[in-house]
Protein backbone atom coordinates (compact mmCIF):
# COMPACT_ATOMS: atom_id res chain seq x y z
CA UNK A 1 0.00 0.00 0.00
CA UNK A 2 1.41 3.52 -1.30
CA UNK A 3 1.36 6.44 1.46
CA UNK A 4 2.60 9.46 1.71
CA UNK A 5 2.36 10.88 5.22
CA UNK A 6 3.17 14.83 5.67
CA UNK A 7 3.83 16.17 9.36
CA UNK A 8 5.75 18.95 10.82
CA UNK A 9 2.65 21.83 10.36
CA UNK A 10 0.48 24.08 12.57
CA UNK A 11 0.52 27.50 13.13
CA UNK A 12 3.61 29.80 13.21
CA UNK A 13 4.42 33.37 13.76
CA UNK A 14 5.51 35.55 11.11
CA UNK A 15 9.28 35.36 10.82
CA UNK A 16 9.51 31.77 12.38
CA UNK A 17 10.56 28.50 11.15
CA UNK A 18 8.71 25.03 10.56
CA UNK A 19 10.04 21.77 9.28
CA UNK A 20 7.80 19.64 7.41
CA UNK A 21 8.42 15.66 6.54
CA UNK A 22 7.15 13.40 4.46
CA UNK A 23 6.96 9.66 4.85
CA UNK A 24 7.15 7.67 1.98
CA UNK A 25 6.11 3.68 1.97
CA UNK A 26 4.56 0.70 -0.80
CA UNK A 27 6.89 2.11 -3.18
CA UNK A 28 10.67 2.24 -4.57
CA UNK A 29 11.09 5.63 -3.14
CA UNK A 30 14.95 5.81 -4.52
CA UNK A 31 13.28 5.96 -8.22
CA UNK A 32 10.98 8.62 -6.85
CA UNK A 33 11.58 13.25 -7.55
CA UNK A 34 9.84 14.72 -4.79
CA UNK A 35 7.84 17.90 -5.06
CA UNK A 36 6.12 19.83 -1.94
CA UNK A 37 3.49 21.55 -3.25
CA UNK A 38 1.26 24.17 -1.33
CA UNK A 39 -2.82 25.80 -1.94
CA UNK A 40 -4.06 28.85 -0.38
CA UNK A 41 -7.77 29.36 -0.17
CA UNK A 42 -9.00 30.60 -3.17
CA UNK A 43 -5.71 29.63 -5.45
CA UNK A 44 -4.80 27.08 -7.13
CA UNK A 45 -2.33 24.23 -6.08
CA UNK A 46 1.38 25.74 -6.60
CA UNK A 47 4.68 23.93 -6.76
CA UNK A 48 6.96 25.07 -4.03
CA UNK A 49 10.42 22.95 -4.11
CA UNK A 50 11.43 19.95 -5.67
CA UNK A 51 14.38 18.07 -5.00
CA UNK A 52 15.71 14.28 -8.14
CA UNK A 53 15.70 11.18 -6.66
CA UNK A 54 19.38 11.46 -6.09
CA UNK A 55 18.80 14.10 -4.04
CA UNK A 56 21.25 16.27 -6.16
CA UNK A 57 19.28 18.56 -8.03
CA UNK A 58 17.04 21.19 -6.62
CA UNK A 59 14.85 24.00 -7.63
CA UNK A 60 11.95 26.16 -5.92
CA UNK A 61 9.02 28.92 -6.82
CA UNK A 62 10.84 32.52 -6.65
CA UNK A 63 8.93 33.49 -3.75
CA UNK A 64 10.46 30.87 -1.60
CA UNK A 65 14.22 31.07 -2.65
CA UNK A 66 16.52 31.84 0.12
CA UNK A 67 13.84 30.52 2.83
CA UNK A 68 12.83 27.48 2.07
CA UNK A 69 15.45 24.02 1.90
CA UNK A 70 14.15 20.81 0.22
CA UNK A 71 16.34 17.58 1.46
CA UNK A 72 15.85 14.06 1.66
CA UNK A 73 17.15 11.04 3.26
CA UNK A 74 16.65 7.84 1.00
CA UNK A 75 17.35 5.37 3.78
CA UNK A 76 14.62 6.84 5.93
CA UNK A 77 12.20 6.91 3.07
CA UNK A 78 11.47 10.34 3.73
CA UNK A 79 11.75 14.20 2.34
CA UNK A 80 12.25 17.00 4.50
CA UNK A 81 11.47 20.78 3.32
CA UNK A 82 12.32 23.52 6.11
CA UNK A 83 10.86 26.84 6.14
CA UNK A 84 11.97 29.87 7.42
CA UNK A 85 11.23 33.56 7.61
CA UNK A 86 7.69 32.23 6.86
CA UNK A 87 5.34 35.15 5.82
CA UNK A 88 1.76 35.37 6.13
CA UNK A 89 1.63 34.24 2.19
CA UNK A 90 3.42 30.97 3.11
CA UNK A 91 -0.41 30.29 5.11
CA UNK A 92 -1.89 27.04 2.85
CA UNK A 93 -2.33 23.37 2.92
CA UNK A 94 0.93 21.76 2.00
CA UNK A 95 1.35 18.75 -0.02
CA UNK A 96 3.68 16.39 -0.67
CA UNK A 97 4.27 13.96 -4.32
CA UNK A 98 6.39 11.48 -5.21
CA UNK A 99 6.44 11.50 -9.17
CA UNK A 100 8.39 9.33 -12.16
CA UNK A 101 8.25 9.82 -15.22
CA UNK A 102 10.01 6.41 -16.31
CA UNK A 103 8.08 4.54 -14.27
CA UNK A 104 4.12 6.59 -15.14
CA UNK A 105 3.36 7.15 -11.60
CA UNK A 106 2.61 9.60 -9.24
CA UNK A 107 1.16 9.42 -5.59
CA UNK A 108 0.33 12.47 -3.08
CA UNK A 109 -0.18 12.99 0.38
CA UNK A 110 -3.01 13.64 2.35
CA UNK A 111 -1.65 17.34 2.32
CA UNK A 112 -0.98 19.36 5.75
CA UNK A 113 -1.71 22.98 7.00
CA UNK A 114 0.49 25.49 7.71
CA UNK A 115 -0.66 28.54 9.07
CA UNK A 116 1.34 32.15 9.48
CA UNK A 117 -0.06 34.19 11.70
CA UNK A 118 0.31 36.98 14.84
């Protein structure tokens, strides 16, 4: 059975810092990019970071550069993205997907808020 389990949200003050994880399982997770993904009320899903299945190669949305870190560990089965100097604007549900092309699938998470706020 696939699953992708996000944790690490809840809500934070502007300026502050979360860590989110995501726990992979039911699948070859080494053959696996991982992208976090994020939706805002009202907006449609975005793509935030995404980090190869080597865990070489990188990239994020503009607005996050700087901020945001994607990582993974491939013996723990699991993908890390940490957050700082979260703004207001970071404030959505944020999801996590495991994605190959050469293999034709792709699998999400049940998604998890995070919530910037004073």
């Amino acid at each position: 059975q696939v699953q992708l389990v996000e944790s690490g949200g809840g809500l934070v003050q502007p300026g502050g810092s979360l860590r989110l994880s995501c726990a992979a399982s039911g699948f070859t997770f080494t053959s696996y990019a991982i992208r976090w993904y994020r939706q805002a009320p009202g907006k449609e899903r975005e793509s935030v970071a995404a980090i190869g299945s080597a865990g070489i190669s990188t990239n994020y949305v503009d607005s996050v550069k700087g901020r945001f870190t994607i990582s993974r560990d491939n013996a723990k089965n699991t993908v890390y993205l940490q957050m700082n100097s979260l703004k207001p604007e970071d404030t959505a549900v944020y999801y996590c997907n495991a994605a190959s092309a050469l293999i034709g699938k792709s699998y999400w998470g049940q998604g998890i808020q995070v919530t910037v706020s004073s």
